[in-house]
C-alpha atoms as a PDB file:
ATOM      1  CA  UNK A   1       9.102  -7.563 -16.608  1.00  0.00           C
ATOM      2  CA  UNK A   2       6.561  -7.740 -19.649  1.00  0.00           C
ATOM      3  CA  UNK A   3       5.816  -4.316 -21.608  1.00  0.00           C
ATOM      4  CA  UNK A   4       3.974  -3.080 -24.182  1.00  0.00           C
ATOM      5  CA  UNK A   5       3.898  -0.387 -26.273  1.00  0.00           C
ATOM      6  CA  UNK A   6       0.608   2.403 -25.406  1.00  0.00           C
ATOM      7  CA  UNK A   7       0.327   5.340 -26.938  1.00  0.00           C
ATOM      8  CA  UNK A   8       3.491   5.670 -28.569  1.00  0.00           C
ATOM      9  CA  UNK A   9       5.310   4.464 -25.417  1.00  0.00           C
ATOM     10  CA  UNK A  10       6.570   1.611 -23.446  1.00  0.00           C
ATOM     11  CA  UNK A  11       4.777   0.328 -20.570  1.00  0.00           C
ATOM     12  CA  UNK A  12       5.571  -1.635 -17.671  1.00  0.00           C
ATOM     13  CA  UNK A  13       3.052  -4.026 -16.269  1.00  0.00           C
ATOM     14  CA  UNK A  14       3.447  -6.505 -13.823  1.00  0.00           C
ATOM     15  CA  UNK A  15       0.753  -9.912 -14.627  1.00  0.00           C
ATOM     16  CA  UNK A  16       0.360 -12.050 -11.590  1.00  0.00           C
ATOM     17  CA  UNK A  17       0.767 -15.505 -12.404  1.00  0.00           C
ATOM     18  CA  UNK A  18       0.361 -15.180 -16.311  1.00  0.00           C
ATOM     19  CA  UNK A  19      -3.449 -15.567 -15.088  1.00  0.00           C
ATOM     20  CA  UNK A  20      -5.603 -15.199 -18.058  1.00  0.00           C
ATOM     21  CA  UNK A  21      -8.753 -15.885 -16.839  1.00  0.00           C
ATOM     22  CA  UNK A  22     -11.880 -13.706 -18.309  1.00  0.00           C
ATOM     23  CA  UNK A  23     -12.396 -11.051 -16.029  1.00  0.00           C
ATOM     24  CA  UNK A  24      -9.768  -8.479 -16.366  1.00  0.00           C
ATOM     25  CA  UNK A  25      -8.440  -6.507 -13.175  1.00  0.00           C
ATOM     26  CA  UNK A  26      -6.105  -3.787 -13.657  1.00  0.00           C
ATOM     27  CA  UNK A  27      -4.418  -2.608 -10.243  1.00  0.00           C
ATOM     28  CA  UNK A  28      -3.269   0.801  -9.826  1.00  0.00           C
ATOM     29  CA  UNK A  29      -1.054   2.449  -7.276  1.00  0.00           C
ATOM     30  CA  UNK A  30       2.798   4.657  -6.977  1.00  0.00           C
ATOM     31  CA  UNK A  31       4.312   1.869  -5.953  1.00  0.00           C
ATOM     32  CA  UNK A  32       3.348  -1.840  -7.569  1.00  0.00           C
ATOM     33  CA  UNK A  33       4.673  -3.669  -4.563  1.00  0.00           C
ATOM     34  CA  UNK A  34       1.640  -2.810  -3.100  1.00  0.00           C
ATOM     35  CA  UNK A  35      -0.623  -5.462  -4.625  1.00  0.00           C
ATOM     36  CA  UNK A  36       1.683  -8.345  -4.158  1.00  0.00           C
ATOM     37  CA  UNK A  37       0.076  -9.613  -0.709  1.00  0.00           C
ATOM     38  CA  UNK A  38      -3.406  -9.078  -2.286  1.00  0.00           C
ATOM     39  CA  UNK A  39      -2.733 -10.129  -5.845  1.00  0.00           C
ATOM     40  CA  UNK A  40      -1.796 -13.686  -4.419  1.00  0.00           C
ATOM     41  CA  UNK A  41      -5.731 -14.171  -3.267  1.00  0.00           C
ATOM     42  CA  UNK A  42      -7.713 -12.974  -6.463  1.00  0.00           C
ATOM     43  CA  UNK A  43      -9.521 -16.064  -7.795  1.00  0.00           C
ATOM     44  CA  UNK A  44      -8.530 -17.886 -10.900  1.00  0.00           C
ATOM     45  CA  UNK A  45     -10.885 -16.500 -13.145  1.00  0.00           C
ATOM     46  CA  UNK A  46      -9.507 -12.893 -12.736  1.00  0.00           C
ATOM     47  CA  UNK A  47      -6.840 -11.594 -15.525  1.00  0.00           C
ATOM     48  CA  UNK A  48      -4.840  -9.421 -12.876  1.00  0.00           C
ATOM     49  CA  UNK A  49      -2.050  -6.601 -13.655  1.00  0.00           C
ATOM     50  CA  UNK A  50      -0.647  -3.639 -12.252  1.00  0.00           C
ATOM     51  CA  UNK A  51       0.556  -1.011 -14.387  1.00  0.00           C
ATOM     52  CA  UNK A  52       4.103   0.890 -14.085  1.00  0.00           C
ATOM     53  CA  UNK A  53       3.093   4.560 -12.952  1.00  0.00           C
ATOM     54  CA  UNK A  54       3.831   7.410 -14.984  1.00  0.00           C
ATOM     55  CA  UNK A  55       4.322  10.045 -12.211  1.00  0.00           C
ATOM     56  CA  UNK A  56       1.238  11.796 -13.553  1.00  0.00           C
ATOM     57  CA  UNK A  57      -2.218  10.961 -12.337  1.00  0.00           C
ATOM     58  CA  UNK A  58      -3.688  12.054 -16.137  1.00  0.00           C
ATOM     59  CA  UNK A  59      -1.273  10.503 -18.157  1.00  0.00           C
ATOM     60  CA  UNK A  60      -1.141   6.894 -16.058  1.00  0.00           C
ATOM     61  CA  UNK A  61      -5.513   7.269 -17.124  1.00  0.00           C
ATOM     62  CA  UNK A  62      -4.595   7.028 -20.647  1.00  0.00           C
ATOM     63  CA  UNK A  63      -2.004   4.282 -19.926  1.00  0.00           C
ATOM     64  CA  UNK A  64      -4.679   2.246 -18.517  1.00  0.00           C
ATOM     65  CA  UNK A  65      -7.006   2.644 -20.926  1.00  0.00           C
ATOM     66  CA  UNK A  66      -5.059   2.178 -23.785  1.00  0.00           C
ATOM     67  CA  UNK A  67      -3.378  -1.096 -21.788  1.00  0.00           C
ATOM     68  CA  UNK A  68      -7.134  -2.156 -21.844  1.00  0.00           C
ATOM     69  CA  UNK A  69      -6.906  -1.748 -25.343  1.00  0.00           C
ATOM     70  CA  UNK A  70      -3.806  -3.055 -26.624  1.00  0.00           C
ATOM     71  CA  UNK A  71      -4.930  -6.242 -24.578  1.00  0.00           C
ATOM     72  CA  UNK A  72      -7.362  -6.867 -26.217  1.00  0.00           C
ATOM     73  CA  UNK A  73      -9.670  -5.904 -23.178  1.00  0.00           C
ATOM     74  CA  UNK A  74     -13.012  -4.777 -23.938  1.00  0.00           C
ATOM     75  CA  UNK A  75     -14.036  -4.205 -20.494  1.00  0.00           C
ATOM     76  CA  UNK A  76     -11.995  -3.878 -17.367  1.00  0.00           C
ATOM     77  CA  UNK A  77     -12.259  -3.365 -13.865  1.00  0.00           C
ATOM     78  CA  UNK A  78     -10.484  -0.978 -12.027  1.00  0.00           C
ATOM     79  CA  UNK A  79      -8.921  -1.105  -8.694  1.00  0.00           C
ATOM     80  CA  UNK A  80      -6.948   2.265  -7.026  1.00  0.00           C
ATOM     81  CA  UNK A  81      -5.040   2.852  -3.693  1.00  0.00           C
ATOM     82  CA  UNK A  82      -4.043   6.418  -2.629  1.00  0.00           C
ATOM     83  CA  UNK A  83      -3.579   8.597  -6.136  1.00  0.00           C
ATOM     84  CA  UNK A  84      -3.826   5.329  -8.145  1.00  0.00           C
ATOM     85  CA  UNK A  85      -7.694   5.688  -6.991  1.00  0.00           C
ATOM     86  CA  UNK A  86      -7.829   8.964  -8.384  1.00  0.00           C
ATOM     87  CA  UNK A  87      -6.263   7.880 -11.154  1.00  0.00           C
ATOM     88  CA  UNK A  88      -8.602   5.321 -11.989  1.00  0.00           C
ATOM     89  CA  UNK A  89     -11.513   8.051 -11.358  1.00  0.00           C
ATOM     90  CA  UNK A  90      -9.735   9.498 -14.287  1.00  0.00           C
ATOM     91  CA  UNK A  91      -9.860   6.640 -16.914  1.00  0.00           C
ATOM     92  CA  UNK A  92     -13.802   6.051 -15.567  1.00  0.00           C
ATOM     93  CA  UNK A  93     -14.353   9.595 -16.709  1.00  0.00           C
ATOM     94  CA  UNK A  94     -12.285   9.453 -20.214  1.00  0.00           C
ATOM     95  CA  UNK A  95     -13.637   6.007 -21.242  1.00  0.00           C
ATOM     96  CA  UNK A  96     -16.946   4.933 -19.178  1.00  0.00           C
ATOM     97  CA  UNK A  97     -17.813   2.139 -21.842  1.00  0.00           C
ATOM     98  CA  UNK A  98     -14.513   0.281 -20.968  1.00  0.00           C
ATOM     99  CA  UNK A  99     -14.317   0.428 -17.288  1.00  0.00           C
ATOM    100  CA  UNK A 100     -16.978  -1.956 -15.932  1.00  0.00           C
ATOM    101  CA  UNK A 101     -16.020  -0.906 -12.009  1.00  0.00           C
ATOM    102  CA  UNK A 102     -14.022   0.892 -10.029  1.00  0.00           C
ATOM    103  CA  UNK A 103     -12.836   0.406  -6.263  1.00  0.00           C
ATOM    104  CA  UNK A 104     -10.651   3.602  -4.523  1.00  0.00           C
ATOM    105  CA  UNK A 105      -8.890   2.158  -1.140  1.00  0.00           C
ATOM    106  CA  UNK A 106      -7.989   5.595   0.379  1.00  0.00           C
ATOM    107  CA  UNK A 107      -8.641   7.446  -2.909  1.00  0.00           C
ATOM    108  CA  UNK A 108      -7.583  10.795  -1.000  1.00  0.00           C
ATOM    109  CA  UNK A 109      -4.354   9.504   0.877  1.00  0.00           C
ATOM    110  CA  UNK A 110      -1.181  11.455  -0.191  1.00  0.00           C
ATOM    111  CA  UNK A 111      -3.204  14.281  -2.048  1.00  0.00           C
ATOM    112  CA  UNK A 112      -1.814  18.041  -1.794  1.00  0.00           C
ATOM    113  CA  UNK A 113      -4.711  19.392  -2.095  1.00  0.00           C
ATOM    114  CA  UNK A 114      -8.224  17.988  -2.122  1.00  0.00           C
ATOM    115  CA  UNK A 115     -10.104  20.415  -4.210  1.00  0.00           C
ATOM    116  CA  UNK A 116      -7.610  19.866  -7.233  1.00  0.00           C
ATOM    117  CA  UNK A 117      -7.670  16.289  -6.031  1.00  0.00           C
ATOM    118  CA  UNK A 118     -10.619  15.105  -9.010  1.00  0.00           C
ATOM    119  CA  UNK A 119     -12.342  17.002 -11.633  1.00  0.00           C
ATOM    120  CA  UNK A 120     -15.081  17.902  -8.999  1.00  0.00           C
ATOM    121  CA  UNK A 121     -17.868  19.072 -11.754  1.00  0.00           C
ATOM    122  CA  UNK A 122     -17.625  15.724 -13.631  1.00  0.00           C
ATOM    123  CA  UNK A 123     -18.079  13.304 -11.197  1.00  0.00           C
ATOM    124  CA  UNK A 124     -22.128  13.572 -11.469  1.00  0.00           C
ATOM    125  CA  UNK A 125     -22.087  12.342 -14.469  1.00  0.00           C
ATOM    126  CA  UNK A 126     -20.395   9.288 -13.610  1.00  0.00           C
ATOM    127  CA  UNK A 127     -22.333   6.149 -13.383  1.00  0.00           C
ATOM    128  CA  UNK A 128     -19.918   3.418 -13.017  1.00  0.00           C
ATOM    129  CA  UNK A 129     -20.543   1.260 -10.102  1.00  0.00           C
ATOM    130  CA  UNK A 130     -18.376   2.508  -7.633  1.00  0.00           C
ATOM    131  CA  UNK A 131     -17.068   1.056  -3.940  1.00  0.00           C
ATOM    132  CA  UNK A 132     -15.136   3.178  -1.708  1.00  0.00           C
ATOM    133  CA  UNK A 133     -12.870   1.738   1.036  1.00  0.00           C
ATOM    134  CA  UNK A 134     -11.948   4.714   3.566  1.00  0.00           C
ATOM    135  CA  UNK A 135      -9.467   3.880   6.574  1.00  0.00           C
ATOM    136  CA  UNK A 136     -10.372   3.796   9.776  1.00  0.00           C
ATOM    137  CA  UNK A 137      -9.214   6.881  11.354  1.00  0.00           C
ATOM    138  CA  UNK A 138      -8.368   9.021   8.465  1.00  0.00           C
ATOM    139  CA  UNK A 139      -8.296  12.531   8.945  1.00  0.00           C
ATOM    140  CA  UNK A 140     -11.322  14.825   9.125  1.00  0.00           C
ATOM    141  CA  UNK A 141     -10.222  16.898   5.769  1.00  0.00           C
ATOM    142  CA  UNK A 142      -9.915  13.057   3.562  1.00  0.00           C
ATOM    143  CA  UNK A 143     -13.036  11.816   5.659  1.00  0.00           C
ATOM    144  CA  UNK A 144     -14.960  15.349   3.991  1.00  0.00           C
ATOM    145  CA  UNK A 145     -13.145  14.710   0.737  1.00  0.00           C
ATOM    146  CA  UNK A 146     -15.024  10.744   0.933  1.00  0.00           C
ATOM    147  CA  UNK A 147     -18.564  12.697   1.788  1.00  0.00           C
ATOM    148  CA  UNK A 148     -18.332  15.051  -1.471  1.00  0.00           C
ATOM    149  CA  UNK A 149     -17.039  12.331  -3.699  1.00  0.00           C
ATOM    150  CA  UNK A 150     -19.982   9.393  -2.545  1.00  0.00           C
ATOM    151  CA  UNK A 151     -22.440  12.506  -2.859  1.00  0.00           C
ATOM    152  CA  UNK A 152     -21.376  13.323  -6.435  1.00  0.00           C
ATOM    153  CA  UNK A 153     -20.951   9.796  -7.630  1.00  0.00           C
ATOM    154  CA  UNK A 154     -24.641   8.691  -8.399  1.00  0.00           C
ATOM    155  CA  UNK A 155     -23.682   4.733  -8.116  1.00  0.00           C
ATOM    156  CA  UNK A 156     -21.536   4.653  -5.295  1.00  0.00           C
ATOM    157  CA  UNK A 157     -21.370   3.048  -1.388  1.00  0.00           C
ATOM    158  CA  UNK A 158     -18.800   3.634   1.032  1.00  0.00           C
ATOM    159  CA  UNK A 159     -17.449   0.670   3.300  1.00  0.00           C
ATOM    160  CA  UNK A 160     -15.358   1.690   6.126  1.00  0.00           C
ATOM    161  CA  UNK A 161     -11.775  -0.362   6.518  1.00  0.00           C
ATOM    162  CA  UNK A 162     -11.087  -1.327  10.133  1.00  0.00           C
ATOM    163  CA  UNK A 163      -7.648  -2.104  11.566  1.00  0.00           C
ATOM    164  CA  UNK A 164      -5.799  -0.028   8.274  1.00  0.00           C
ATOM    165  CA  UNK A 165      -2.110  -0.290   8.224  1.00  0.00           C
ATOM    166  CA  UNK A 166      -0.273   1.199   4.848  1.00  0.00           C
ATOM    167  CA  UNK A 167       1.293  -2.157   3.858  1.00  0.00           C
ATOM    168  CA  UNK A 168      -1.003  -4.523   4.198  1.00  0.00           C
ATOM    169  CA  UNK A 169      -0.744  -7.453   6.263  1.00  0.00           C
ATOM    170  CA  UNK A 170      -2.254 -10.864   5.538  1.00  0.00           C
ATOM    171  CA  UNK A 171      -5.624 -10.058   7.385  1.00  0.00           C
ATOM    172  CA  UNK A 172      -5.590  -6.869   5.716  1.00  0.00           C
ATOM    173  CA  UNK A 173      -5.168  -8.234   2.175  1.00  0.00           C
ATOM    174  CA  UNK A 174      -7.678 -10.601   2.559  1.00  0.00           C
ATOM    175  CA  UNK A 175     -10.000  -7.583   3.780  1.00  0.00           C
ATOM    176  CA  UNK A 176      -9.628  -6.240   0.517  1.00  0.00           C
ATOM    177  CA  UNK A 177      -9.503  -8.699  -1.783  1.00  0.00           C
ATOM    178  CA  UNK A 178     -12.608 -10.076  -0.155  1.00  0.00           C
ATOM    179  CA  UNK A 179     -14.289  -6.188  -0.851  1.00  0.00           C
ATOM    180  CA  UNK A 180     -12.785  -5.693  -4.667  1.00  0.00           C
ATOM    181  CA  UNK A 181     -14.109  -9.684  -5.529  1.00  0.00           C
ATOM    182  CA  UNK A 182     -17.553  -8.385  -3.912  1.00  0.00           C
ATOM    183  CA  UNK A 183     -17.649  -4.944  -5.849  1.00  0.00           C
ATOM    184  CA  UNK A 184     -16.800  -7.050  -9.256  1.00  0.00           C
ATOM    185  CA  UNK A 185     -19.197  -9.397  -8.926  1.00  0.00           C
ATOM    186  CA  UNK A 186     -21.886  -6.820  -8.057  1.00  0.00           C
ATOM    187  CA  UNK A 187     -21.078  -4.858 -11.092  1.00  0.00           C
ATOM    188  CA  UNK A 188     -22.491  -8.210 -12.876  1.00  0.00           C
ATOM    189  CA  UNK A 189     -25.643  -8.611 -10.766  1.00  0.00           C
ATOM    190  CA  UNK A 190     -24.321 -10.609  -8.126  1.00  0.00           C
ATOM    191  CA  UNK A 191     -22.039 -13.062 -10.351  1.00  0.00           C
ATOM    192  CA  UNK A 192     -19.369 -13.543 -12.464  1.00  0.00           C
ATOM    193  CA  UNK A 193     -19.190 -15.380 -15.936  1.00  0.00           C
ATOM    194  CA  UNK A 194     -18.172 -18.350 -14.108  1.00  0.00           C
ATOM    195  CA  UNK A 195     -20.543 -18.335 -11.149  1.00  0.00           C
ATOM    196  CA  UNK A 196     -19.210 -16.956  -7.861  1.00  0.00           C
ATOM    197  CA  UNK A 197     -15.758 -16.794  -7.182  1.00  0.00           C
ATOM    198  CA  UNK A 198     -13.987 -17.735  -4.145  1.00  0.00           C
ATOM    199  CA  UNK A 199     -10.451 -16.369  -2.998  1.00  0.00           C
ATOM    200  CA  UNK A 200      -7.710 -18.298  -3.470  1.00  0.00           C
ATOM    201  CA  UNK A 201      -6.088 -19.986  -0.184  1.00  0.00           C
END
């Protein structure tokens, strides 16, 4: 497993297929299993990695961006399920210049309490291009939790993800990769560097 060394410490990444394509991805979730189905489908052109997590929603913020960094990424785009969405809400808010987009799959599943789930009063400010994919059938309390974070988040649309199962299946995965390649090319005007991308088979 490649690692580098942010902030003083080692880090474990996974890369998916030593892809080095221009448009870096950074995936971010507890467990980095998760991606593995989805991973597989993101196009080509995508530079795609999922960082070890630090147990701590702050500190695994600063991992990221200093990942970015010692990358040699300008620019990334962000991608979080479950507390690795609210994590990437974090590194939005500590370094807006370097993250280009942000998608949160479930960005309120597992929290233990939604109030101290985000820095609430900073979220106005903000203005990353933001998609948010809530499950189907999610409870009222994370379905309120969605409504105050699209309301505070001036650049942000909700999409609603039918059929959610917590692994993901194959139709799943595609769901979602099909959503994240969407929100990234968006965040360029409707296209990447290379044109429009296409999911791989």
């Amino acid at each position: 497993m490649p690692n580098v060394t942010v902030n003083g410490r080692r880090l474990d990444y996974t890369e998916y297929d030593l892809r080095v394509g221009p448009i870096p991805l950074i995936l971010l979730a507890e467990d980095r299993d998760w991606w593995k189905s989805l991973a597989r489908l993101i196009p080509w052109d995508y530079q795609l990695a999922s960082l070890a997590w630090s147990g701590d929603a702050d500190l695994t913020a600063n991992d990221t961006i200093g990942f970015a960094k010692v990358m040699g990424m300008p620019w990334v785009h962000l991608v979080g399920y479950g507390v690795g969405a609210r994590t990437a809400v974090l590194a939005a808010l500590k370094s807006p210049k370097t993250v280009r987009s942000l998608t949160l799959i479930a960005p309120f599943a597992g929290a233990q309490s939604l109030d101290d789930a985000l820095p609430w009063d900073r979220l106005s400010r903000l203005v990353t291009p933001t998609l948010v994919l809530e499950p189907e059938g999610s409870a009222p309390e994370a379905q309120q939790a969605v409504d105050r974070l699209l309301d505070l988040l001036p650049n942000s649309r909700p999409d609603l993800v039918r059929g959610w199962r917590d692994s993901l299946n194959d139709d799943l995965a595609r769901r979602l990769a099909i959503a994240i390649v969407n929100q990234v090319e968006t965040a360029y005007d409707g296209t990447t560097p290379l044109g429009v991308s296409t999911l791989r088979g």
